[in-house]
Protein backbone atom coordinates (compact mmCIF):
# COMPACT_ATOMS: atom_id res chain seq x y z
CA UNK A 1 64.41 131.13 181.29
CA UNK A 2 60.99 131.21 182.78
CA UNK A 3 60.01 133.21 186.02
CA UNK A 4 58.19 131.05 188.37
CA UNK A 5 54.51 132.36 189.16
CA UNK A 6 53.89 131.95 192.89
CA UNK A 7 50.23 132.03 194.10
CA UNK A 8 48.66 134.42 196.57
CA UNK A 9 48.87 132.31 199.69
CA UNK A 10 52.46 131.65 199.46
CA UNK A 11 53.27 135.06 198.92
CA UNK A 12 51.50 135.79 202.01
CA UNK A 13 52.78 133.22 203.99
CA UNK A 14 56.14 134.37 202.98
CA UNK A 15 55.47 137.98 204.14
CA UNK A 16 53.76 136.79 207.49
CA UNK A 17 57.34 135.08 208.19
CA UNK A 18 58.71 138.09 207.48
CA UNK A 19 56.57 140.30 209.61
CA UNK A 20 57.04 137.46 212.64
CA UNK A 21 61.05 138.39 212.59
CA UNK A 22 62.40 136.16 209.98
CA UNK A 23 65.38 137.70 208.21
CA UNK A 24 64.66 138.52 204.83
CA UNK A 25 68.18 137.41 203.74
CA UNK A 26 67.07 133.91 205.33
CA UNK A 27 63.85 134.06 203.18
CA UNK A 28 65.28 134.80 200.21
CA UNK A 29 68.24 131.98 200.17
CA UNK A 30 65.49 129.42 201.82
CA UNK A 31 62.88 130.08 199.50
CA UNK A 32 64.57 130.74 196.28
CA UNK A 33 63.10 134.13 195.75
CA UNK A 34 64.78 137.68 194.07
CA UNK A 35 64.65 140.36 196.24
CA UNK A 36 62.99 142.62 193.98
CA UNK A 37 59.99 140.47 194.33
CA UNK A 38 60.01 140.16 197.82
CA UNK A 39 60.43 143.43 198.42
CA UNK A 40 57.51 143.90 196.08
CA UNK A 41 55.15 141.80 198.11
CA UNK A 42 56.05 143.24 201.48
CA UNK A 43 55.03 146.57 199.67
CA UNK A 44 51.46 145.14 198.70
CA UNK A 45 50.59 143.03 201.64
CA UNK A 46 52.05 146.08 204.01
CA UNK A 47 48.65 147.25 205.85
CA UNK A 48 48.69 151.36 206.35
CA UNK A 49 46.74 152.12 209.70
CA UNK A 50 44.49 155.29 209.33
CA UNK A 51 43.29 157.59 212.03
CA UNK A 52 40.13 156.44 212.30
CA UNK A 53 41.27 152.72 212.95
CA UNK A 54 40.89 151.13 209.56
CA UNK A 55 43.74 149.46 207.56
CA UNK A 56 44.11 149.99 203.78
CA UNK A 57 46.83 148.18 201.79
CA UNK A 58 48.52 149.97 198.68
CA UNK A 59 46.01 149.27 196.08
CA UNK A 60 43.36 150.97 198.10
CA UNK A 61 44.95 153.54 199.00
CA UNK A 62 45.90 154.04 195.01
CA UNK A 63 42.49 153.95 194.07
CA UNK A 64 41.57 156.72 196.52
CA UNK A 65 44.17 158.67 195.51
CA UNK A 66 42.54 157.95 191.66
CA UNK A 67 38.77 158.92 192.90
CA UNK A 68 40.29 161.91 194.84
CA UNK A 69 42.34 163.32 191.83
CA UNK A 70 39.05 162.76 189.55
CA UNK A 71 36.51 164.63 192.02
CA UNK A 72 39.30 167.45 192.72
CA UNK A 73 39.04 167.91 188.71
CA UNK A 74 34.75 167.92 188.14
CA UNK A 75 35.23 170.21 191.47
CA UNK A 76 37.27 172.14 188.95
CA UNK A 77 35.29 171.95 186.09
CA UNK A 78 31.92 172.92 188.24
CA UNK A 79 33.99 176.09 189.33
CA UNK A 80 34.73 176.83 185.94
CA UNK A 81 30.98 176.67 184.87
CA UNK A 82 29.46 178.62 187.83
CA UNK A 83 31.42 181.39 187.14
CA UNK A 84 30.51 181.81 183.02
CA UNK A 85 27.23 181.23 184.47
CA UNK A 86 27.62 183.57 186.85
CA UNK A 87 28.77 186.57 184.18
CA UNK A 88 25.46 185.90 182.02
């Protein structure tokens, strides 16, 4: 049995029906779709509001999280070096 591949703009329109007070159980039946994957496009079309204004979905917020994880550890490694410097 194949799984259908559904393009980018219907999963969004999907989600925007969603967000405008659609039930999801009305989505589903309507539309044909799992819930696993609905629930997995609400999770990567959800916007995250940050205190400075700006809106980052999951994916961005994931790569930060990468790039903030890799500077913590050359922070660490820099640390490292300054001190054996520092004992010479």
């Amino acid at each position: 049995m194949s799984v259908p591949k559904y393009d980018e703009n219907f999963q969004k329109t999907v989600i925007e029906l969603y967000r405008n007070g659609k039930a999801s159980k009305e989505i589903l039946k309507e539309f044909g779709i799992s819930s696993s994957v609905f629930y997995k496009w609400v999770k990567k079309y959800t916007q995250v509001k940050m205190p400075t204004g700006e809106s980052l979905n999951i994916e961005e917020i994931k790569a930060l999280q990468k790039r903030t994880a890799q500077l913590e550890e050359e922070n660490l490694i820099l640390k490292k070096t300054l001190k054996i410097f520092a004992q010479a």
